[in-house]
N, C-alpha and C. Protein backbone atom coordinates (compact mmCIF):
# COMPACT_ATOMS: atom_id res chain seq x y z
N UNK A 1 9.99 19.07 -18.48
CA UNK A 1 10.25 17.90 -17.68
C UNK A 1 11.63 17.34 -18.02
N UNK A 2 12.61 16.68 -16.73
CA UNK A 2 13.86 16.31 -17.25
C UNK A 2 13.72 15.35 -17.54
N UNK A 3 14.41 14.17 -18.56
CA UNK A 3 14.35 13.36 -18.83
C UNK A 3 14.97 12.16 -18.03
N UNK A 4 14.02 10.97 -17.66
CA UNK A 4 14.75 10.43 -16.82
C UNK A 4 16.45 10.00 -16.40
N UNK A 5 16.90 9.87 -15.58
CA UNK A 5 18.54 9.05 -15.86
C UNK A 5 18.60 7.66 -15.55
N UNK A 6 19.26 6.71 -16.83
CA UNK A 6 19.12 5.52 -17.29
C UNK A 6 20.53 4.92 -16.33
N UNK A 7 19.84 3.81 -15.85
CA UNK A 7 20.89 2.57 -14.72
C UNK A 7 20.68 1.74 -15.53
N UNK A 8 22.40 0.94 -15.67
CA UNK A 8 22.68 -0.47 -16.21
C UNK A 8 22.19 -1.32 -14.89
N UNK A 9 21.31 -1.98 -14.30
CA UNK A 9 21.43 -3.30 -13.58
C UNK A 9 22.02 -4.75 -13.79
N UNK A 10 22.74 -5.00 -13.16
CA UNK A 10 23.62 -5.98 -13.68
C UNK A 10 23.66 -7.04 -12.89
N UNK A 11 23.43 -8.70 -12.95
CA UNK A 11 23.01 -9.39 -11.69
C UNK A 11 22.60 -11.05 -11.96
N UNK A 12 23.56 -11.90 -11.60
CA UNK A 12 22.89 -12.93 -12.16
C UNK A 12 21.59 -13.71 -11.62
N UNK A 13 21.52 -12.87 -10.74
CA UNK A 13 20.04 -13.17 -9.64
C UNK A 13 18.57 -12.64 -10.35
N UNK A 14 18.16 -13.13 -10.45
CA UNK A 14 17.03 -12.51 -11.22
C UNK A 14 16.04 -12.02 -10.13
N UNK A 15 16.07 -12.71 -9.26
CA UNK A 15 15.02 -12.09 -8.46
C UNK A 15 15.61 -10.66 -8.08
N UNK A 16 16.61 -10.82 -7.31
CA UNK A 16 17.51 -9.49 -6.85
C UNK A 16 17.28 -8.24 -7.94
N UNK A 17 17.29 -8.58 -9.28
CA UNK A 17 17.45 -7.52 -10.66
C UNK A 17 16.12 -7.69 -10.43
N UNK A 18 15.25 -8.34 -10.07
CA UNK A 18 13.74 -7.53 -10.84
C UNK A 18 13.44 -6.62 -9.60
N UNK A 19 13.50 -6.98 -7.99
CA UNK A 19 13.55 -5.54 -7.44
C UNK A 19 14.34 -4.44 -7.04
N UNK A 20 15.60 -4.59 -7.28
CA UNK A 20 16.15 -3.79 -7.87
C UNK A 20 15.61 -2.46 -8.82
N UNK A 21 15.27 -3.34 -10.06
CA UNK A 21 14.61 -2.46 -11.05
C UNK A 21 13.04 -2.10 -10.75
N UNK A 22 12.44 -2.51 -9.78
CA UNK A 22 11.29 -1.79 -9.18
C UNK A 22 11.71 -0.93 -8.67
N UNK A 23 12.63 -1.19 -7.18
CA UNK A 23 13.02 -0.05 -6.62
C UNK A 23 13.46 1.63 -7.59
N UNK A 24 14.29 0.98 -8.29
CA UNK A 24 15.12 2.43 -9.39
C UNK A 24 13.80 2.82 -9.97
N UNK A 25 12.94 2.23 -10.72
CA UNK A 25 11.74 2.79 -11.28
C UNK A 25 10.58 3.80 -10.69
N UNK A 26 10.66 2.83 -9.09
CA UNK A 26 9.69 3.96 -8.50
C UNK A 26 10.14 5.26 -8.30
N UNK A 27 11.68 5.16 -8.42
CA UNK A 27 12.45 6.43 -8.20
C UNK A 27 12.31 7.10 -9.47
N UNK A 28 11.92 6.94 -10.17
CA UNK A 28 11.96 8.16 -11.52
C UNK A 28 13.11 7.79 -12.42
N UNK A 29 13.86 6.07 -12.10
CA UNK A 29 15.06 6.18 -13.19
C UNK A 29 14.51 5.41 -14.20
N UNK A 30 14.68 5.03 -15.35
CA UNK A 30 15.09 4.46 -16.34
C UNK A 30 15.83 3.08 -16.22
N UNK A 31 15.37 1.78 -16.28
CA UNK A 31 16.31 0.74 -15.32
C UNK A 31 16.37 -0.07 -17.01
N UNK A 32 17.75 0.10 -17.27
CA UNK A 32 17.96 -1.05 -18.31
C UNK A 32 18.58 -2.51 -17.44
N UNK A 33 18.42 -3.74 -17.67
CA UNK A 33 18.86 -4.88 -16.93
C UNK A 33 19.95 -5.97 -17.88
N UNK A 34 20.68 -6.67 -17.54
CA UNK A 34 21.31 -7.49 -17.86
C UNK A 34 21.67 -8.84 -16.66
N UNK A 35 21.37 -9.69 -17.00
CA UNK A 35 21.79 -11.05 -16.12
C UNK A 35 22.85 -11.91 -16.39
N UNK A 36 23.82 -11.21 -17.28
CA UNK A 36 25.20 -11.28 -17.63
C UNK A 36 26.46 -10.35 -17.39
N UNK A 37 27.80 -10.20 -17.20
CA UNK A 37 28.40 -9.34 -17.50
C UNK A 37 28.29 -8.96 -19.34
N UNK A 38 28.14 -10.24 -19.82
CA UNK A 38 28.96 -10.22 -21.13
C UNK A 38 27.79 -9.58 -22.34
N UNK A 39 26.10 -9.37 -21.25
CA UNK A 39 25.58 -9.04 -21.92
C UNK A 39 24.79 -7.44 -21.47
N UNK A 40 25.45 -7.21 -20.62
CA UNK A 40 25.92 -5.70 -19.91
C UNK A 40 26.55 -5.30 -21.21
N UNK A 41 27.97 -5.63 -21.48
CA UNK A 41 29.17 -5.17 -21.89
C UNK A 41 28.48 -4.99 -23.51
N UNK A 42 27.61 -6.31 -24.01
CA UNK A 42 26.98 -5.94 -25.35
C UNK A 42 25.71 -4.39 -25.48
N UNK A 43 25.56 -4.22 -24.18
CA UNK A 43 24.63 -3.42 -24.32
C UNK A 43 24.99 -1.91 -24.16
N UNK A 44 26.23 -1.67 -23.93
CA UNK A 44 27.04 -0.75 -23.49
C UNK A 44 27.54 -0.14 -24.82
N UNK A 45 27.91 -1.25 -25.56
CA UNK A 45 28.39 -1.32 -26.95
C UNK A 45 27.84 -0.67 -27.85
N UNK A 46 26.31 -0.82 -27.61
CA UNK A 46 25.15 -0.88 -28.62
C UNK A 46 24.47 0.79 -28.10
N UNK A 47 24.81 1.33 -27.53
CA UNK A 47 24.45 2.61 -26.84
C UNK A 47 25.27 3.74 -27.08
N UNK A 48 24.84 5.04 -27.25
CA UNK A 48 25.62 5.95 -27.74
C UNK A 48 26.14 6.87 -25.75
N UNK A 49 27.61 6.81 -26.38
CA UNK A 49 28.27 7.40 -25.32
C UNK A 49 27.25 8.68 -24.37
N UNK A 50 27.56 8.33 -22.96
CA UNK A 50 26.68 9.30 -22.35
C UNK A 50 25.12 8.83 -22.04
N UNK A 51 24.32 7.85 -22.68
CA UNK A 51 22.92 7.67 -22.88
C UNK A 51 22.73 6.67 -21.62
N UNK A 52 24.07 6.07 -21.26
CA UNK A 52 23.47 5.25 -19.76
C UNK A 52 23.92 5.99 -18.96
N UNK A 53 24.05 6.58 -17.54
CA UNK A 53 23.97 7.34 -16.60
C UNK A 53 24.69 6.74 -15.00
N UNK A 54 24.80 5.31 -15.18
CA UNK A 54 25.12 4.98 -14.25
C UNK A 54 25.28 2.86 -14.16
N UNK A 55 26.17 2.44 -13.85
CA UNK A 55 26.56 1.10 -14.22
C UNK A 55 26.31 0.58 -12.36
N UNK A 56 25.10 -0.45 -12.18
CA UNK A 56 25.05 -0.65 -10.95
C UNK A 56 25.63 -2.43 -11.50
N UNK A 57 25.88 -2.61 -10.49
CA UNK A 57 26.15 -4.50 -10.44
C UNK A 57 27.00 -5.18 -9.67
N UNK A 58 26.48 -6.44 -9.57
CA UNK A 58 26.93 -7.33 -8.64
C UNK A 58 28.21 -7.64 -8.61
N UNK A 59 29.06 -7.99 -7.55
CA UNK A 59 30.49 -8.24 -7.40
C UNK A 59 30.59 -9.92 -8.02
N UNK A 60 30.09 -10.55 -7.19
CA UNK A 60 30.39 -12.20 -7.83
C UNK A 60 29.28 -12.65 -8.57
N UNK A 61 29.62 -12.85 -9.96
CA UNK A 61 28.73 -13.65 -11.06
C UNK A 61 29.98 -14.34 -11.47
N UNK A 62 28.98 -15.40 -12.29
CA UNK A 62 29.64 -16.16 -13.59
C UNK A 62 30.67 -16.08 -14.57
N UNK A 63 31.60 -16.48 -15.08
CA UNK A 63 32.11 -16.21 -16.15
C UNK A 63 33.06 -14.90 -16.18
N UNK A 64 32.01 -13.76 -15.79
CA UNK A 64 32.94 -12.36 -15.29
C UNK A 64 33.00 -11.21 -14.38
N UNK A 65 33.51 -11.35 -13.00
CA UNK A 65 33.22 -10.79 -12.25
C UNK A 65 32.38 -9.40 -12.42
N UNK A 66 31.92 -8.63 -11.30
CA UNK A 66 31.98 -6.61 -11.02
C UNK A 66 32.71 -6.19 -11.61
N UNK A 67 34.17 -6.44 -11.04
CA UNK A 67 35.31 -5.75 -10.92
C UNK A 67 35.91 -5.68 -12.31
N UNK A 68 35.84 -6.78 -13.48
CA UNK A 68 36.23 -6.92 -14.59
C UNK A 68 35.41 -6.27 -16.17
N UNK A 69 33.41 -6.28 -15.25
CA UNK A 69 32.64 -5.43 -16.09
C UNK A 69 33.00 -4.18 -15.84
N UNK A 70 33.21 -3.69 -15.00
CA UNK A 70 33.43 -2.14 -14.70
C UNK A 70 34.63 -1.32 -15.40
N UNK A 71 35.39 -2.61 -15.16
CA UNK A 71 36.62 -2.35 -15.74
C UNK A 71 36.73 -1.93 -17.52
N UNK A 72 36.24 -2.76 -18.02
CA UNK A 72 36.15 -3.09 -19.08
C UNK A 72 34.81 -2.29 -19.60
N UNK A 73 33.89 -1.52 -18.88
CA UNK A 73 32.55 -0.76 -19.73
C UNK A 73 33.48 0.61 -19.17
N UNK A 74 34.38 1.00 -18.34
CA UNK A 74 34.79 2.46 -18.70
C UNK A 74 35.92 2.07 -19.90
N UNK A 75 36.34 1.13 -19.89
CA UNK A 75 37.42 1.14 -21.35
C UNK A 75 36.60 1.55 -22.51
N UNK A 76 35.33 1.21 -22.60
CA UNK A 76 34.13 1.37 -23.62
C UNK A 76 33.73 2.97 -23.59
N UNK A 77 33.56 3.01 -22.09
CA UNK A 77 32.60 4.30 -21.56
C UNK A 77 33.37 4.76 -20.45
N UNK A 78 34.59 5.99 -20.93
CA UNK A 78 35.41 6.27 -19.28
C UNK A 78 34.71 7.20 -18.60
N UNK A 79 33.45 7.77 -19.03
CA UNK A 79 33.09 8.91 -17.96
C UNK A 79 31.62 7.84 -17.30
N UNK A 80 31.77 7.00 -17.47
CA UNK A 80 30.75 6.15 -16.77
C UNK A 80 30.94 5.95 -15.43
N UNK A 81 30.12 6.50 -14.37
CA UNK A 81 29.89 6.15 -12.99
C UNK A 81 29.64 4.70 -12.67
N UNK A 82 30.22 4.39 -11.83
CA UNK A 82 29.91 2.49 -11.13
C UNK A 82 29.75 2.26 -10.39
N UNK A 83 28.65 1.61 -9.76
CA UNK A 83 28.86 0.91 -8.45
C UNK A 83 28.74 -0.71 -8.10
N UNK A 84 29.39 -1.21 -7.53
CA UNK A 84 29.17 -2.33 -6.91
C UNK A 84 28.76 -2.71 -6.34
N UNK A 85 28.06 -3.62 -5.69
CA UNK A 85 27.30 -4.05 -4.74
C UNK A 85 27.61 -5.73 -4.75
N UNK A 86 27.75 -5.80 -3.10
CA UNK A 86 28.25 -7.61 -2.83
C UNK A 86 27.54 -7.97 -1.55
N UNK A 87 27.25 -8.92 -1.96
CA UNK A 87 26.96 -9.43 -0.09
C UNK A 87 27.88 -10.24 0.82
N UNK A 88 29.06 -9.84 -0.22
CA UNK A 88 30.69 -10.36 1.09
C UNK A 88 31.36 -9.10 1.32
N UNK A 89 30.78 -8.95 2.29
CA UNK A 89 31.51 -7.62 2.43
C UNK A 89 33.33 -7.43 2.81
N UNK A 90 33.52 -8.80 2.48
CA UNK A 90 34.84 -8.43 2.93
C UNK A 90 35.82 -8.89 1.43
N UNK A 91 34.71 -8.51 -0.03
CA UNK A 91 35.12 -8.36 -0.99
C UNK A 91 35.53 -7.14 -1.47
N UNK A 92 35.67 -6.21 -0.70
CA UNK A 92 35.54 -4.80 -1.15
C UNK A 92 37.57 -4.70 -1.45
N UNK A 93 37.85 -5.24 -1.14
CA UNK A 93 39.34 -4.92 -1.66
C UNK A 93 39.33 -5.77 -3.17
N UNK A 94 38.37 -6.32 -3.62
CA UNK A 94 37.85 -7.02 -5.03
C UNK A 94 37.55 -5.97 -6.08
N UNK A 95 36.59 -4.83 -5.39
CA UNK A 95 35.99 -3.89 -6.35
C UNK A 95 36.55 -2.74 -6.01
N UNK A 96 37.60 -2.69 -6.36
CA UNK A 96 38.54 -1.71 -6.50
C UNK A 96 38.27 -0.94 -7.92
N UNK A 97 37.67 -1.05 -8.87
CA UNK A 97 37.35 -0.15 -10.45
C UNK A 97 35.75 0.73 -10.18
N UNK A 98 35.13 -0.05 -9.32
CA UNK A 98 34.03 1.20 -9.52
C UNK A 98 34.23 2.26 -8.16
N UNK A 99 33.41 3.47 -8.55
CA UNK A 99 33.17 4.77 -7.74
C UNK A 99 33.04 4.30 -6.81
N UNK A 100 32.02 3.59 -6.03
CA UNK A 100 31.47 3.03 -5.33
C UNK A 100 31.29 1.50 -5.09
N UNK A 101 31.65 0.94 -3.84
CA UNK A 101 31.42 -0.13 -3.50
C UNK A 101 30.37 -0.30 -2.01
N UNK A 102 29.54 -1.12 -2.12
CA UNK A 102 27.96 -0.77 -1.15
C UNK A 102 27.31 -2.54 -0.90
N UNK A 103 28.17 -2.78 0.58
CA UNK A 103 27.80 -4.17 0.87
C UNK A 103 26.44 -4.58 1.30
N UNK A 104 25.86 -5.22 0.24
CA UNK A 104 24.06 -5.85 0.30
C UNK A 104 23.79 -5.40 2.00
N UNK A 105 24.11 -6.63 2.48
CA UNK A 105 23.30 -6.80 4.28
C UNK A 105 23.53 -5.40 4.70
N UNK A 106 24.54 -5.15 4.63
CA UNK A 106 25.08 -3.98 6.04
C UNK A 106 24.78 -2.38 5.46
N UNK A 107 23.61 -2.19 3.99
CA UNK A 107 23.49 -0.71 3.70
C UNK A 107 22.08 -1.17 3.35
N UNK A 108 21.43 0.15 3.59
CA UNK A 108 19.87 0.06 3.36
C UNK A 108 19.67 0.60 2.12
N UNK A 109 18.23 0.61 1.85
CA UNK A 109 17.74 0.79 0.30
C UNK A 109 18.20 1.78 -0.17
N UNK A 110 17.45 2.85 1.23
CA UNK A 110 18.02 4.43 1.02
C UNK A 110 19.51 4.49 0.92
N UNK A 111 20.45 3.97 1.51
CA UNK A 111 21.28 4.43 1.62
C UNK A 111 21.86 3.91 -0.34
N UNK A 112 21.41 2.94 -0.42
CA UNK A 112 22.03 2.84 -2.04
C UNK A 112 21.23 3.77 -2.72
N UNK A 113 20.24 4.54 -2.81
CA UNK A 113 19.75 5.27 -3.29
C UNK A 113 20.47 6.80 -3.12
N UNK A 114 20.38 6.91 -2.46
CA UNK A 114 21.56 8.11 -2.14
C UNK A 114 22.80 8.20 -2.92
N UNK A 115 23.45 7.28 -2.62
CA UNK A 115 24.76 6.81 -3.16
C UNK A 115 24.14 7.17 -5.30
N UNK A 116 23.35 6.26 -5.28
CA UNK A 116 23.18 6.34 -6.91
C UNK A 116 22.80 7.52 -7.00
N UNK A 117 21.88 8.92 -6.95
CA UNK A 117 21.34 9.98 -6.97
C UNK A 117 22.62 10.52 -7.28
N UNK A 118 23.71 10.61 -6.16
CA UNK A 118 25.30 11.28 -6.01
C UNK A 118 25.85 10.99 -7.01
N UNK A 119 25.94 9.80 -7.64
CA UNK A 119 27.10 9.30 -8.31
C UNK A 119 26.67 9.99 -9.94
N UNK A 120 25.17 9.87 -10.13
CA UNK A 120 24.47 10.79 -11.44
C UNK A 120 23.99 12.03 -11.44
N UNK A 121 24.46 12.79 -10.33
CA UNK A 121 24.66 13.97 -10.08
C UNK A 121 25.91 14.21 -10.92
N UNK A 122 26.75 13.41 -9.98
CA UNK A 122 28.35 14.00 -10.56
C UNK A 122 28.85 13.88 -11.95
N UNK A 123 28.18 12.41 -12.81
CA UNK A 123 28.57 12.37 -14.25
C UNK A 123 27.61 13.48 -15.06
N UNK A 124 26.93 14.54 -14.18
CA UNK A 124 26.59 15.74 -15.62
C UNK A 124 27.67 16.62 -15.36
N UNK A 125 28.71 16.66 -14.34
CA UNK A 125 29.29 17.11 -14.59
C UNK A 125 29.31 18.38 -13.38
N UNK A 126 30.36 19.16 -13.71
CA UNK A 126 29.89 21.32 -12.76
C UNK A 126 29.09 21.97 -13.22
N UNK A 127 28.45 22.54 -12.62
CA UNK A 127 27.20 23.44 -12.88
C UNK A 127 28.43 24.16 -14.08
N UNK A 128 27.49 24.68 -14.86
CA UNK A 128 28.31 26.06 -15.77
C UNK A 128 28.15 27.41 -15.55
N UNK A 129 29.14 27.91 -15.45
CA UNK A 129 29.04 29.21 -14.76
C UNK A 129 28.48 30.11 -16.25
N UNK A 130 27.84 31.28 -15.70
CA UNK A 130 27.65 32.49 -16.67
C UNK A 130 28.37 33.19 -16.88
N UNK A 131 28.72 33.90 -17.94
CA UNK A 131 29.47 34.65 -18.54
C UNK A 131 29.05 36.25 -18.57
N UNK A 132 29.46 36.89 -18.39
CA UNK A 132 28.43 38.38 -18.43
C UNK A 132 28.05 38.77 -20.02
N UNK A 133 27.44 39.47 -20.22
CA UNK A 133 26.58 39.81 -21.19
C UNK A 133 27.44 41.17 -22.14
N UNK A 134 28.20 41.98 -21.20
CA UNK A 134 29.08 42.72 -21.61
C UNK A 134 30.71 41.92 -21.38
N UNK A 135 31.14 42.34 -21.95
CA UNK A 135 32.82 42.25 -22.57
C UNK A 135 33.78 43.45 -22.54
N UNK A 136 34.83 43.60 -20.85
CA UNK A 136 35.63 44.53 -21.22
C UNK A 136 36.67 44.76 -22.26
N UNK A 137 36.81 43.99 -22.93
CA UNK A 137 37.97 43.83 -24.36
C UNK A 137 37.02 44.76 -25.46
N UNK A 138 37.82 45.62 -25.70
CA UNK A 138 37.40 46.71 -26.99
C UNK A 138 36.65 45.67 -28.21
N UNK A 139 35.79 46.11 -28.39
CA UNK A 139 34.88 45.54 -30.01
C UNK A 139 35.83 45.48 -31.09
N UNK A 140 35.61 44.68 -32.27
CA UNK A 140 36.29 44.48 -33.30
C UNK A 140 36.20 46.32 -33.99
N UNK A 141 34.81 46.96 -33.81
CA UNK A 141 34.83 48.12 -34.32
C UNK A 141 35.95 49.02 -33.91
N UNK A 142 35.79 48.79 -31.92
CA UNK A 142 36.72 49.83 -31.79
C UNK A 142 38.18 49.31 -31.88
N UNK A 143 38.47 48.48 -32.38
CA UNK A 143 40.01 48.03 -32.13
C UNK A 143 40.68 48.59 -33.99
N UNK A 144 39.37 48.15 -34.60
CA UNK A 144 39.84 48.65 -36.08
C UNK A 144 39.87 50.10 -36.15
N UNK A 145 39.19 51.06 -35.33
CA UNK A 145 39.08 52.45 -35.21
C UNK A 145 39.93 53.12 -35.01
N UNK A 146 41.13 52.21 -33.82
CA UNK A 146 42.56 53.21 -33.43
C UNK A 146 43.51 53.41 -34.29
């Protein structure tokens, strides 16, 4: 069995973050939450590189925007995937640091679901190719032999 892949939720809405984190759960993810940037950014800290999978969160909070957590958790974590999510959609020239920017009203559940599936697809990385099993380069035997 694979092991699930872990989402930062990030959100000063609490209602919004608790279904949110229903939604990601029924999906098979792993939903860690924060209702801070600043306590996102502590939790990011406290995590070994690679172990979160994907940084979702809100464009306008308190104290520190989307655009400035995102910013500031790939300074922490640069192979970290991001997305944003706003319900001004005409903030999107705001969230300019994450992968993805995905305006509340005007995209559906699925469609942020999609979007997140893609985005933790891509942080494992390229498939790895195989190598063949034989080796045309002469063996250490036969190279010491000539």
């Amino acid at each position: 069995m694979r092991p699930k892949k872990s989402i930062l939720c990030v959100d000063d809405n609490e209602q919004l973050l608790s279904v949110r984190k229903f939604l990601l759960e029924t999906r098979g993810y792993r939903v860690l939450t924060a209702s801070t940037s600043h306590d996102a950014l502590d939790l990011i800290r406290s995590t070994a590189p690679g172990s979160i999978d994907l940084l979702l969160c809100d464009l306008i909070m308190p104290q520190m925007d989307g655009n400035e957590l995102v910013r500031r958790a790939k300074q922490l974590q640069p192979g970290l995937p991001a997305m944003i999510v706003s319900g001004t959609v005409t903030s999107f020239d705001r969230a300019c640091a994450a992968d993805v920017f995905l305006p509340k009203g005007a995209s559906s559940a699925s469609e942020m679901l999609e979007r997140i599936r893609v985005l933790v697809a891509r942080k494992r990385g390229p498939k790895k190719t195989v190598t063949p099993a034989y080796s045309a380069a002469p063996s250490f035997a036969q190279a010491t032999a000539s």
